[in-house]
C-alpha atoms as a PDB file:
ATOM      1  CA  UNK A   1     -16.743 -13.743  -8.668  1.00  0.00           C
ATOM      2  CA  UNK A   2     -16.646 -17.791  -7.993  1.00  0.00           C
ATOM      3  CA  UNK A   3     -13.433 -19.016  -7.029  1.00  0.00           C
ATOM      4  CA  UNK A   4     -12.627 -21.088 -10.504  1.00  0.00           C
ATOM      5  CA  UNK A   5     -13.167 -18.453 -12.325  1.00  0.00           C
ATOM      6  CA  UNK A   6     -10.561 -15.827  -9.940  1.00  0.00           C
ATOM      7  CA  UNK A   7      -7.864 -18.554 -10.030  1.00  0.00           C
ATOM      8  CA  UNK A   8      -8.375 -18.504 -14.068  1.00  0.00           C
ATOM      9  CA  UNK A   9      -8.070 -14.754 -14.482  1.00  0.00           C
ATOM     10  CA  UNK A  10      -5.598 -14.163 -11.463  1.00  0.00           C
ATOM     11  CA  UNK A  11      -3.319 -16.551 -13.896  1.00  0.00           C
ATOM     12  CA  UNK A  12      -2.622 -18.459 -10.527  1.00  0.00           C
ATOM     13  CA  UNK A  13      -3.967 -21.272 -12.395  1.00  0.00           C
ATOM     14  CA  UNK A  14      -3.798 -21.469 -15.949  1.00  0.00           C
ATOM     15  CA  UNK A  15      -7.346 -23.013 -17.108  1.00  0.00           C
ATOM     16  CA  UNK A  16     -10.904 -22.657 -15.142  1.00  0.00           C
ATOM     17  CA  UNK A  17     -11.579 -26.857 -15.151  1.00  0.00           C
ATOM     18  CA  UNK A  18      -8.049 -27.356 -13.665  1.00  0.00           C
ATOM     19  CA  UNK A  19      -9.066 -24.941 -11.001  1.00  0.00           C
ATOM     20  CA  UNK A  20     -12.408 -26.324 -10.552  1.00  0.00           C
ATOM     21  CA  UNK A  21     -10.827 -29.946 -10.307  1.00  0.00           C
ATOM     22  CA  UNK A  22      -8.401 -28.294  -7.436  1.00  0.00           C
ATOM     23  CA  UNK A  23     -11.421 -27.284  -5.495  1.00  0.00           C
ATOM     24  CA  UNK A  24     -13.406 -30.623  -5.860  1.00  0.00           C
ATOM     25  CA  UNK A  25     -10.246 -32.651  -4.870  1.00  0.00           C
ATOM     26  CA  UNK A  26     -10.020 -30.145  -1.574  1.00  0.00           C
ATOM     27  CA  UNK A  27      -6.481 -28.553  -2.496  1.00  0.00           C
ATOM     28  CA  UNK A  28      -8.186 -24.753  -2.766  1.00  0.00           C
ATOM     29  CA  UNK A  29      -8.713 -23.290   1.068  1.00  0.00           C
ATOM     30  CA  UNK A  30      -9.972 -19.771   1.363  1.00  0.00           C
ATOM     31  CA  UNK A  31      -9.406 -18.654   5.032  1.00  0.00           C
ATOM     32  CA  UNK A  32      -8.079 -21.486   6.096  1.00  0.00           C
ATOM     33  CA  UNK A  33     -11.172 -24.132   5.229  1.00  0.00           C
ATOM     34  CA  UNK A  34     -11.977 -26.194   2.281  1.00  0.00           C
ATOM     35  CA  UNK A  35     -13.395 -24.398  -0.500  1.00  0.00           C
ATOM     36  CA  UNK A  36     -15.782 -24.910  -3.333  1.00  0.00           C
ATOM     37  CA  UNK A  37     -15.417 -23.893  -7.188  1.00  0.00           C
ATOM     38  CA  UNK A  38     -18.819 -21.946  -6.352  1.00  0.00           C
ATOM     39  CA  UNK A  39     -17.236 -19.787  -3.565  1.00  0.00           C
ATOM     40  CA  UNK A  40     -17.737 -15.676  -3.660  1.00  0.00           C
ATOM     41  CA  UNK A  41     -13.993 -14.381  -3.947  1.00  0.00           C
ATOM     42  CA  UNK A  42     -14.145 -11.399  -1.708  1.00  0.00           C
ATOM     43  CA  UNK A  43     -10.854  -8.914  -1.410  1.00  0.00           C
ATOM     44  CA  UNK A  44      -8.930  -9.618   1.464  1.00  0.00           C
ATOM     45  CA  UNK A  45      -9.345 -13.542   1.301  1.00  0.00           C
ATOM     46  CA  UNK A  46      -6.858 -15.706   1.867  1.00  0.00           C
ATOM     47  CA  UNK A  47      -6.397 -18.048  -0.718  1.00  0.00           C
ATOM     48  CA  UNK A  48      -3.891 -21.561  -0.457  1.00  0.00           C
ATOM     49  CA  UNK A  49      -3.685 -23.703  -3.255  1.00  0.00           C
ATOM     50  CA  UNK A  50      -1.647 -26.693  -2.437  1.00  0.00           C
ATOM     51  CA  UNK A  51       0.016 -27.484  -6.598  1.00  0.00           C
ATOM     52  CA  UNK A  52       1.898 -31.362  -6.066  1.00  0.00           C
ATOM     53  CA  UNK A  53       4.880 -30.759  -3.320  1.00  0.00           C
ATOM     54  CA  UNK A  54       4.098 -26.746  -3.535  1.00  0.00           C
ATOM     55  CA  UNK A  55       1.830 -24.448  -1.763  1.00  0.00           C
ATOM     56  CA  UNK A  56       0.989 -20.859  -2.960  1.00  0.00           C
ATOM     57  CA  UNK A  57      -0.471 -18.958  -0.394  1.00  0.00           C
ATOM     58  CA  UNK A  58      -1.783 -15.376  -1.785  1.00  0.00           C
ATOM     59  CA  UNK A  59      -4.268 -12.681  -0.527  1.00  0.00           C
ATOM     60  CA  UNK A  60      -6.940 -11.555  -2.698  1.00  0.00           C
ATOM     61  CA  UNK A  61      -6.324  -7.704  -3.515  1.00  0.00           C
ATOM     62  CA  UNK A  62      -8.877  -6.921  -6.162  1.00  0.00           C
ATOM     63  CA  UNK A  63     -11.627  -8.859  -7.931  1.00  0.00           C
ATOM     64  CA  UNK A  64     -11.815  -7.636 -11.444  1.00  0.00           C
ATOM     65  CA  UNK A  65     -13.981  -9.946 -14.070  1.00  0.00           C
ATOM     66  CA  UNK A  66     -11.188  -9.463 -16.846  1.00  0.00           C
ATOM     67  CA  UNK A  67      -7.443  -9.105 -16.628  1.00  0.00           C
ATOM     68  CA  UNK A  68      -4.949  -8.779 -19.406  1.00  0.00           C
ATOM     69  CA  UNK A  69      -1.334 -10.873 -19.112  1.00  0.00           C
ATOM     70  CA  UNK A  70      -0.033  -7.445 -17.314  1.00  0.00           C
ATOM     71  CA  UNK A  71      -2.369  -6.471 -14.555  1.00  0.00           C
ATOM     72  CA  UNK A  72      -3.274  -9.971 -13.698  1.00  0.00           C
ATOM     73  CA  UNK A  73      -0.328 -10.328 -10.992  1.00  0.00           C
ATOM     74  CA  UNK A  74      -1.996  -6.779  -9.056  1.00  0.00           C
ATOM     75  CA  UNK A  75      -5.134  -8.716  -8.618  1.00  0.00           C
ATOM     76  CA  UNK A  76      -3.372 -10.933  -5.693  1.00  0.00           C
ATOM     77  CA  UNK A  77      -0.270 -10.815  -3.178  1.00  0.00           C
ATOM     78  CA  UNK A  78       1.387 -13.557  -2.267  1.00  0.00           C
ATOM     79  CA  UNK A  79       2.052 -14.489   1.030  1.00  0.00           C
ATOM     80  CA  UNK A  80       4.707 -16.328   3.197  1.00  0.00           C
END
């Protein structure tokens, strides 16, 4: 699944263009680099998304294509 479209249906980030903006402005690292909207969100990644002041840092746990308001937080840890 690309990486905008995770971040939409994880619910870490509410809609898929302000995720894909995130990524184009560099504030999306999987792993620890830079990555693009077009990245292939694998489980076990490491995602940090750097929000204004704030920094989530989670680890990909599943990769599901849909996810209601429920299940959407078992899709991801978060880490710190």
């Amino acid at each position: 699944m690309r990486l905008d479209k995770y971040l939409k249906v994880s619910r870490l980030i509410k809609r898929r263009t302000v995720a894909n903006e995130a990524c184009d402005a560099g504030r999306v690292f999987v792993n620890g680099k830079p990555a693009r909207a077009s990245y292939d969100v694998k489980q076990g990644d490491l995602l940090e998304i750097q929000l204004g002041a704030r920094t989530l840092k989670a680890e990909v746990l599943e990769v599901n294509e849909y996810a209601t308001k429920d299940n959407a937080s078992a899709m991801y840890r978060m880490v710190e």
